[in-house]
PDB file of N, CA and C in Angstrom:
ATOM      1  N   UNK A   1     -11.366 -43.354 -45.335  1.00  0.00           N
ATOM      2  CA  UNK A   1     -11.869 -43.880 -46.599  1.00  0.00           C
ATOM      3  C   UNK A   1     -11.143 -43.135 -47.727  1.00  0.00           C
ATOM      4  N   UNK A   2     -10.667 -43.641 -48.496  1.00  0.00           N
ATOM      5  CA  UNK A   2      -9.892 -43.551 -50.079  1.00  0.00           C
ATOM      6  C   UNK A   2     -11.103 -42.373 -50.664  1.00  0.00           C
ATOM      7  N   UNK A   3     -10.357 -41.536 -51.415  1.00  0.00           N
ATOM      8  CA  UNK A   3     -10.879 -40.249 -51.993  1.00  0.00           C
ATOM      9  C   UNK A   3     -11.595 -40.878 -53.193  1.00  0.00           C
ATOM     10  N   UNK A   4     -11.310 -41.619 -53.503  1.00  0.00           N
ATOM     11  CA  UNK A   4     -11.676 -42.693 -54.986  1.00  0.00           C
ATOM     12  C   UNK A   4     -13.229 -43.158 -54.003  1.00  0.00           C
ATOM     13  N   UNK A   5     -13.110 -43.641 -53.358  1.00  0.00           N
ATOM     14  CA  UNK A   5     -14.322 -44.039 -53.080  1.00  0.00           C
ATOM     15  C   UNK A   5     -15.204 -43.730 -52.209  1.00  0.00           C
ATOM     16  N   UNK A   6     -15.006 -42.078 -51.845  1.00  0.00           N
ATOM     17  CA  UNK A   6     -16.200 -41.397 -51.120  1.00  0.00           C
ATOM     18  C   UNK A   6     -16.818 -40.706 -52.459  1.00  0.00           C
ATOM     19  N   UNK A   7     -15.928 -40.550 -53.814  1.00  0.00           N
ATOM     20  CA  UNK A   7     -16.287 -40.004 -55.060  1.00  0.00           C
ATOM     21  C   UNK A   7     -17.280 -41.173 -55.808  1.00  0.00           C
ATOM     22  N   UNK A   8     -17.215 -42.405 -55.037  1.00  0.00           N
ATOM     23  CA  UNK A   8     -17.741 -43.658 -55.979  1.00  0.00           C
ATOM     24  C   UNK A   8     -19.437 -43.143 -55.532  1.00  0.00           C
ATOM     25  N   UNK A   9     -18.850 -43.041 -54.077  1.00  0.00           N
ATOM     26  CA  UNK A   9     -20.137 -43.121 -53.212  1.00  0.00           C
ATOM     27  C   UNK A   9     -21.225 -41.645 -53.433  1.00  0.00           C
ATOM     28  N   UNK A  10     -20.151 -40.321 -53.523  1.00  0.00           N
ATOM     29  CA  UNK A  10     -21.256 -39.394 -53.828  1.00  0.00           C
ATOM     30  C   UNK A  10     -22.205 -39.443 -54.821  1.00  0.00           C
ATOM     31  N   UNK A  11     -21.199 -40.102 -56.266  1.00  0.00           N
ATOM     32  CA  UNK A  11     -21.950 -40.653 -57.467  1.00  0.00           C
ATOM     33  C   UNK A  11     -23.080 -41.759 -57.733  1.00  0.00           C
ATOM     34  N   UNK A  12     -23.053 -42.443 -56.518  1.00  0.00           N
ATOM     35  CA  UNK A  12     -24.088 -43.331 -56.392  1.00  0.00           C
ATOM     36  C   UNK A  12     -25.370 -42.615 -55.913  1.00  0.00           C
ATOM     37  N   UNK A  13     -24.862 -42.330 -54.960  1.00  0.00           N
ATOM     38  CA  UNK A  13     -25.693 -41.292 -54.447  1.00  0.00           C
ATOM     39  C   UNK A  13     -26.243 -40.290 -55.320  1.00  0.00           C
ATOM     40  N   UNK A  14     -25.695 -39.210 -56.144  1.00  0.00           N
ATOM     41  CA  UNK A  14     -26.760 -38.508 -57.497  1.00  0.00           C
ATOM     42  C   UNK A  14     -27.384 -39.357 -57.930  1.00  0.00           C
ATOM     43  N   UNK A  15     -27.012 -40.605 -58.339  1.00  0.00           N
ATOM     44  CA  UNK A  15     -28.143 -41.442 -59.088  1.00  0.00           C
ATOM     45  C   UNK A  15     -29.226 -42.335 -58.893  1.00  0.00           C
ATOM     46  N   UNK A  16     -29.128 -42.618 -57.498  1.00  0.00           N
ATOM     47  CA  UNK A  16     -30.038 -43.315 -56.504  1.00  0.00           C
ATOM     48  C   UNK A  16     -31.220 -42.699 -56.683  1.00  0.00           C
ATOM     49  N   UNK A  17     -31.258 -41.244 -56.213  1.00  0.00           N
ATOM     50  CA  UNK A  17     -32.654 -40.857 -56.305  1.00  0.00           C
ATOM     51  C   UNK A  17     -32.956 -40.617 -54.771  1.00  0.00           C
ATOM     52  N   UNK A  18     -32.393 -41.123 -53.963  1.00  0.00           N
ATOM     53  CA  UNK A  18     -32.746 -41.320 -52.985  1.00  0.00           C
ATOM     54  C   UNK A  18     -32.345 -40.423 -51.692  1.00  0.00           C
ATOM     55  N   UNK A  19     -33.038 -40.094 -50.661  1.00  0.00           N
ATOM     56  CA  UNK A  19     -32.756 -38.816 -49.999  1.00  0.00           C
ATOM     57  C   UNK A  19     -31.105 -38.920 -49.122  1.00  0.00           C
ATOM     58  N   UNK A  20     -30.625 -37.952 -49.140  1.00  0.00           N
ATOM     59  CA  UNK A  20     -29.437 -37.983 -48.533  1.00  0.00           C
ATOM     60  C   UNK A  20     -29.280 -39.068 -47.417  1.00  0.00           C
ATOM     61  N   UNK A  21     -29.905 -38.819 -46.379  1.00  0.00           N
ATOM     62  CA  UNK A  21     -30.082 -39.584 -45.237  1.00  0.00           C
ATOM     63  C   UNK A  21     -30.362 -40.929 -45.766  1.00  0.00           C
ATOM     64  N   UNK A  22     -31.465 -41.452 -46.482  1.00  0.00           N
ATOM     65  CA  UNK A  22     -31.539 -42.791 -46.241  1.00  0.00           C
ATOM     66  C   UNK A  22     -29.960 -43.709 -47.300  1.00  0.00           C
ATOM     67  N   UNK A  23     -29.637 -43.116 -48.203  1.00  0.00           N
ATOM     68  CA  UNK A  23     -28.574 -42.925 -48.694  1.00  0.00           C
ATOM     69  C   UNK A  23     -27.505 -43.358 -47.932  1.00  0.00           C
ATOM     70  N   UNK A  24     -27.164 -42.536 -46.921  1.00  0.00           N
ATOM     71  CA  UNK A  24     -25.798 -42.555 -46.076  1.00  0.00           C
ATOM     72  C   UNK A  24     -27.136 -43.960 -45.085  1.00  0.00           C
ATOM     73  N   UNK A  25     -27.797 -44.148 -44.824  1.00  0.00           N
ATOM     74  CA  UNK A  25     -27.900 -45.223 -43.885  1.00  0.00           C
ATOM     75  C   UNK A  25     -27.852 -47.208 -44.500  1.00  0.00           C
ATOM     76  N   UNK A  26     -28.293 -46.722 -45.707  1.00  0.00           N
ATOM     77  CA  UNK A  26     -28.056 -47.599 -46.660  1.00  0.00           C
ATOM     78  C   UNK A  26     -26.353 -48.355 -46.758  1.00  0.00           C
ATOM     79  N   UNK A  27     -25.863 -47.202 -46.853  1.00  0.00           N
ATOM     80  CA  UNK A  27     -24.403 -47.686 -46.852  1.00  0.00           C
ATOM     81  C   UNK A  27     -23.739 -47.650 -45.910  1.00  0.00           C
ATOM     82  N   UNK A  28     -24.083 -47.772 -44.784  1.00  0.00           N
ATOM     83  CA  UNK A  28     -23.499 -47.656 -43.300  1.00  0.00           C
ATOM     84  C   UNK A  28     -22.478 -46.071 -43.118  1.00  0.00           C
ATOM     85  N   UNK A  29     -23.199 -45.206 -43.557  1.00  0.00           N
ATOM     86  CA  UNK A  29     -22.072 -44.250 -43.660  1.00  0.00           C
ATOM     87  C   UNK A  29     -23.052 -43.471 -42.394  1.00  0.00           C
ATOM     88  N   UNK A  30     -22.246 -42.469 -41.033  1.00  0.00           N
ATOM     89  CA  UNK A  30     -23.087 -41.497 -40.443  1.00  0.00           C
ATOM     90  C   UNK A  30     -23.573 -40.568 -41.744  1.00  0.00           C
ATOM     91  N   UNK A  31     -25.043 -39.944 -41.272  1.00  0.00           N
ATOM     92  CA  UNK A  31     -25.146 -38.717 -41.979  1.00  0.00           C
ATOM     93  C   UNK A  31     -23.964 -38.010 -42.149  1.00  0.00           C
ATOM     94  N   UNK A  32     -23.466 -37.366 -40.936  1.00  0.00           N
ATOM     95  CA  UNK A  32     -23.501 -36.302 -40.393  1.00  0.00           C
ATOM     96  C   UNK A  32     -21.955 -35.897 -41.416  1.00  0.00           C
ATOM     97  N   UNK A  33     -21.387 -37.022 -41.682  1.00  0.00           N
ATOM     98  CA  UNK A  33     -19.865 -37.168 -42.533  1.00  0.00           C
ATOM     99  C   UNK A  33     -20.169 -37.459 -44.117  1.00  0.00           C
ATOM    100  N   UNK A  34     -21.387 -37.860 -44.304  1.00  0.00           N
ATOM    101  CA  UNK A  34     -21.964 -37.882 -46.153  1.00  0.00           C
ATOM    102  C   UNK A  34     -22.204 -36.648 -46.026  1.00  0.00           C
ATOM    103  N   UNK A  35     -23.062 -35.633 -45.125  1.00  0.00           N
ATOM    104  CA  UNK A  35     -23.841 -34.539 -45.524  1.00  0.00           C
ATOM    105  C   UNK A  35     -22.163 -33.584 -45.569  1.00  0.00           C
ATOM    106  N   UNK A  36     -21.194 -33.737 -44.973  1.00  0.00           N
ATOM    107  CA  UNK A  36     -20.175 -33.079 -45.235  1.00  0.00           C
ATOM    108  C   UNK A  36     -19.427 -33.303 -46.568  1.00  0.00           C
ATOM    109  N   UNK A  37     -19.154 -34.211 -47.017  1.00  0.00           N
ATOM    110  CA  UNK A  37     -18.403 -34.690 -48.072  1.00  0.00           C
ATOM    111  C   UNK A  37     -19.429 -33.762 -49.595  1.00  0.00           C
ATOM    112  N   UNK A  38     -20.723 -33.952 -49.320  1.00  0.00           N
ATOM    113  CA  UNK A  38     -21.303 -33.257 -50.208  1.00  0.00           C
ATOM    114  C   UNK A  38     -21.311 -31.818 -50.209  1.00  0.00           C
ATOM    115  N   UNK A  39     -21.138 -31.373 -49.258  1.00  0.00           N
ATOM    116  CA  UNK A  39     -21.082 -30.122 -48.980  1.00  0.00           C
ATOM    117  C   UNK A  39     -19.359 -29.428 -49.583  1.00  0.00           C
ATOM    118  N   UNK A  40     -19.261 -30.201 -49.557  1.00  0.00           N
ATOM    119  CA  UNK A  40     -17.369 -30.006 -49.873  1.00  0.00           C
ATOM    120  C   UNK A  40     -17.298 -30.185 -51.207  1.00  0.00           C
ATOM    121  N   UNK A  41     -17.805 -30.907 -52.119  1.00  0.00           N
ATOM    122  CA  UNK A  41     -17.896 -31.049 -53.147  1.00  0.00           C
ATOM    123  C   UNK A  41     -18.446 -30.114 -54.194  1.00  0.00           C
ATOM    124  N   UNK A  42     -19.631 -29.407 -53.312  1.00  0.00           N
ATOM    125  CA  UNK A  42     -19.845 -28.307 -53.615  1.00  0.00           C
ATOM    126  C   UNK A  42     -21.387 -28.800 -55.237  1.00  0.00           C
ATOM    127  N   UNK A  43     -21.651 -27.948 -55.785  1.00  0.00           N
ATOM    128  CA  UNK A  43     -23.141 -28.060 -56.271  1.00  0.00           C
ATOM    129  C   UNK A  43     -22.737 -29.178 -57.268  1.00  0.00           C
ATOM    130  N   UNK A  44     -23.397 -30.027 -58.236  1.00  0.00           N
ATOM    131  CA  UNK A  44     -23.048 -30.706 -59.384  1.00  0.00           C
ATOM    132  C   UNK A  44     -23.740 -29.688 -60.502  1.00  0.00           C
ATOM    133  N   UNK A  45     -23.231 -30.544 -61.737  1.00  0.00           N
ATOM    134  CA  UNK A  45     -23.656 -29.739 -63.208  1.00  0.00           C
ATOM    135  C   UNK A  45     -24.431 -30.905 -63.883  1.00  0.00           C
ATOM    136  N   UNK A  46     -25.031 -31.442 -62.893  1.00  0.00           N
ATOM    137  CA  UNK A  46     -25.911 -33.449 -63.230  1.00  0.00           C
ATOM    138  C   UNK A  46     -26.908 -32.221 -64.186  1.00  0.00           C
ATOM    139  N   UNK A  47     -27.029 -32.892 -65.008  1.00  0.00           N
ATOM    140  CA  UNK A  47     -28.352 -32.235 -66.028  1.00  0.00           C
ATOM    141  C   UNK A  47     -29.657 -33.059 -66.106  1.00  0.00           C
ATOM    142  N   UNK A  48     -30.776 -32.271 -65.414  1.00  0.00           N
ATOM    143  CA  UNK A  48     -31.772 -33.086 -65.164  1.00  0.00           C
ATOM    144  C   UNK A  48     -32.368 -33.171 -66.569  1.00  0.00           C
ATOM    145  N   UNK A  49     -33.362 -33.913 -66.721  1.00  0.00           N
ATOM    146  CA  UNK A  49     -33.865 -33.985 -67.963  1.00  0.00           C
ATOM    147  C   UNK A  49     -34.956 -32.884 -68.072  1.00  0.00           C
ATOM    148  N   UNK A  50     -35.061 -32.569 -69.489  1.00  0.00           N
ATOM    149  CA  UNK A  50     -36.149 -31.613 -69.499  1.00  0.00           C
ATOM    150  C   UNK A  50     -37.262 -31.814 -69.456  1.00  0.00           C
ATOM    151  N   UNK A  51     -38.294 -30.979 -68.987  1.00  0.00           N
ATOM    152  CA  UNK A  51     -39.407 -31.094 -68.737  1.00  0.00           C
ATOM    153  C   UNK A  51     -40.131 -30.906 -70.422  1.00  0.00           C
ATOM    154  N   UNK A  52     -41.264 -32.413 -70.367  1.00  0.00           N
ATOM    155  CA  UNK A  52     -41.749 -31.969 -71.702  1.00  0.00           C
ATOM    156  C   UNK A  52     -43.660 -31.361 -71.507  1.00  0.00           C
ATOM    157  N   UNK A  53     -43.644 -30.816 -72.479  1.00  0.00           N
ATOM    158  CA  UNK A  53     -45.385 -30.621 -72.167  1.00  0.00           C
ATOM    159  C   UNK A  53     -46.080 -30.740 -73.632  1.00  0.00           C
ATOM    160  N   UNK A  54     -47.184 -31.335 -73.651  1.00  0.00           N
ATOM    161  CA  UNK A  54     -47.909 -32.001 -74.943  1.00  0.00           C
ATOM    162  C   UNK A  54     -49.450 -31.199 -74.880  1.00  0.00           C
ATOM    163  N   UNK A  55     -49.607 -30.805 -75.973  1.00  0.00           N
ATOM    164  CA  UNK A  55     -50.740 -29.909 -76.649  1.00  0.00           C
ATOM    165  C   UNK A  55     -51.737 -30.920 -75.862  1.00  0.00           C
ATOM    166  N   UNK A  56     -52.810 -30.785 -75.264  1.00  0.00           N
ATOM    167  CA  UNK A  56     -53.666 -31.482 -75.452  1.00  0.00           C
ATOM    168  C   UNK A  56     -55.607 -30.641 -76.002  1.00  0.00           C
ATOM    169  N   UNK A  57     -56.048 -30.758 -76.823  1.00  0.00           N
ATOM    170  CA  UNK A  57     -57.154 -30.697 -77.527  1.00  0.00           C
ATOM    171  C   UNK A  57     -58.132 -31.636 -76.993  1.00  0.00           C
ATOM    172  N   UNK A  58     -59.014 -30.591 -76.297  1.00  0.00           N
ATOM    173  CA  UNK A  58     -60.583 -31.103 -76.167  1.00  0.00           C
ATOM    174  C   UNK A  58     -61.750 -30.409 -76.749  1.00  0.00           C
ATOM    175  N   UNK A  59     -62.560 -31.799 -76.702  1.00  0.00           N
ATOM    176  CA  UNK A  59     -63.702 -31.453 -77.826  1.00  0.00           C
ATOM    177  C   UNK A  59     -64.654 -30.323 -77.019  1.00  0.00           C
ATOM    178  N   UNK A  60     -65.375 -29.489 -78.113  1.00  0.00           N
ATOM    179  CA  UNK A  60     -65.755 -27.897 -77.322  1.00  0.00           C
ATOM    180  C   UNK A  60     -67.277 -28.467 -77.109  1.00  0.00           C
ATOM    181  N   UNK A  61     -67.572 -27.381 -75.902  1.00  0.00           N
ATOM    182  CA  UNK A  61     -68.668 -28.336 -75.266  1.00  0.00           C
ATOM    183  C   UNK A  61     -69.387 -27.000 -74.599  1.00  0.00           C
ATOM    184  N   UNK A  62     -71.103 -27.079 -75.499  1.00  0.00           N
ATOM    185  CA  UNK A  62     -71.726 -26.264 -75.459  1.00  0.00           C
ATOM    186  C   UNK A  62     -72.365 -26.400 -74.058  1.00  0.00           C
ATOM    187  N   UNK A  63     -72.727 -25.295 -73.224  1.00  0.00           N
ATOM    188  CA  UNK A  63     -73.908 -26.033 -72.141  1.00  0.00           C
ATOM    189  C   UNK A  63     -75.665 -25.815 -73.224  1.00  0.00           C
ATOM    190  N   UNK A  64     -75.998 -26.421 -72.408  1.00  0.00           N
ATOM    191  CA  UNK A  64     -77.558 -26.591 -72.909  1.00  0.00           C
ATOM    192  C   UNK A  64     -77.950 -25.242 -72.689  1.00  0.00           C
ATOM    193  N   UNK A  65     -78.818 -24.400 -73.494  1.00  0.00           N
ATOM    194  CA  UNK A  65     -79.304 -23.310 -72.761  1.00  0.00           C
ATOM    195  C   UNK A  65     -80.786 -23.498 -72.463  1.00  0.00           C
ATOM    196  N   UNK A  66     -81.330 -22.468 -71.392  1.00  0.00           N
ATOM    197  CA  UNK A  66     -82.529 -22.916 -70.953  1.00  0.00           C
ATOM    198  C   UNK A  66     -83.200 -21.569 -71.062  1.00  0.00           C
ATOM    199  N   UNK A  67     -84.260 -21.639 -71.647  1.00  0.00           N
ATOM    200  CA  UNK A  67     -85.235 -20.689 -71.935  1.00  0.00           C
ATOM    201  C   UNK A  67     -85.867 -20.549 -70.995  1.00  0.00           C
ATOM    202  N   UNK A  68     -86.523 -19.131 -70.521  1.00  0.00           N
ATOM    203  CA  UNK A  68     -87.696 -18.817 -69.180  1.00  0.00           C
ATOM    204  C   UNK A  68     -88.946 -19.788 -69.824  1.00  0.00           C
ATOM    205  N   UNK A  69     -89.596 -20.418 -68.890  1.00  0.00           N
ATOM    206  CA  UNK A  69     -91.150 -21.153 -69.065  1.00  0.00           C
ATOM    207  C   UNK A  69     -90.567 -22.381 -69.066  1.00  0.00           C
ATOM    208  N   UNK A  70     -89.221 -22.732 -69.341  1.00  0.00           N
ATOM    209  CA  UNK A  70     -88.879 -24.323 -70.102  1.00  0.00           C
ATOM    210  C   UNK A  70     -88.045 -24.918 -68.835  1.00  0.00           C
ATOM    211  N   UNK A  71     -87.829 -24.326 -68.051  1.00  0.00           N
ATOM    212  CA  UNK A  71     -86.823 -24.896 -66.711  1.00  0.00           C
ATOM    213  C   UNK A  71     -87.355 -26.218 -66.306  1.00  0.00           C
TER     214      UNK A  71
END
């Protein structure tokens, strides 16, 4: 297979989402020769998105109190 297009294929592959294995079975490729090609390629610099986190405010919430005699 053309170097152009095991590069098409690793790139599909970052963006799929999808686990290595079902990946390479998807495209008729063995694992055992995707899990190498990635390995050879060595880590990516794919920039995941950042994680966001949002204030959230709840209303304050007394318990009831209970007096002795009143239970």
């Amino acid at each position: 297979m053309p170097k152009s297009e095991r590069l098409a294929l690793m790139a599909a592959y970052r963006a799929s989402g999808m686990s290595m294995a079902r990946f390479a079975q998807r495209e008729a490729i063995k694992y055992s020769t995707f899990a190498g090609w990635m390995a050879k390629a060595g880590p990516t610099t794919v920039a995941k998105p950042a994680v966001k986190f949002a204030e959230v405010r709840l209303p304050s919430f007394q318990a009831p109190t209970v007096r002795r005699g009143q239970e």
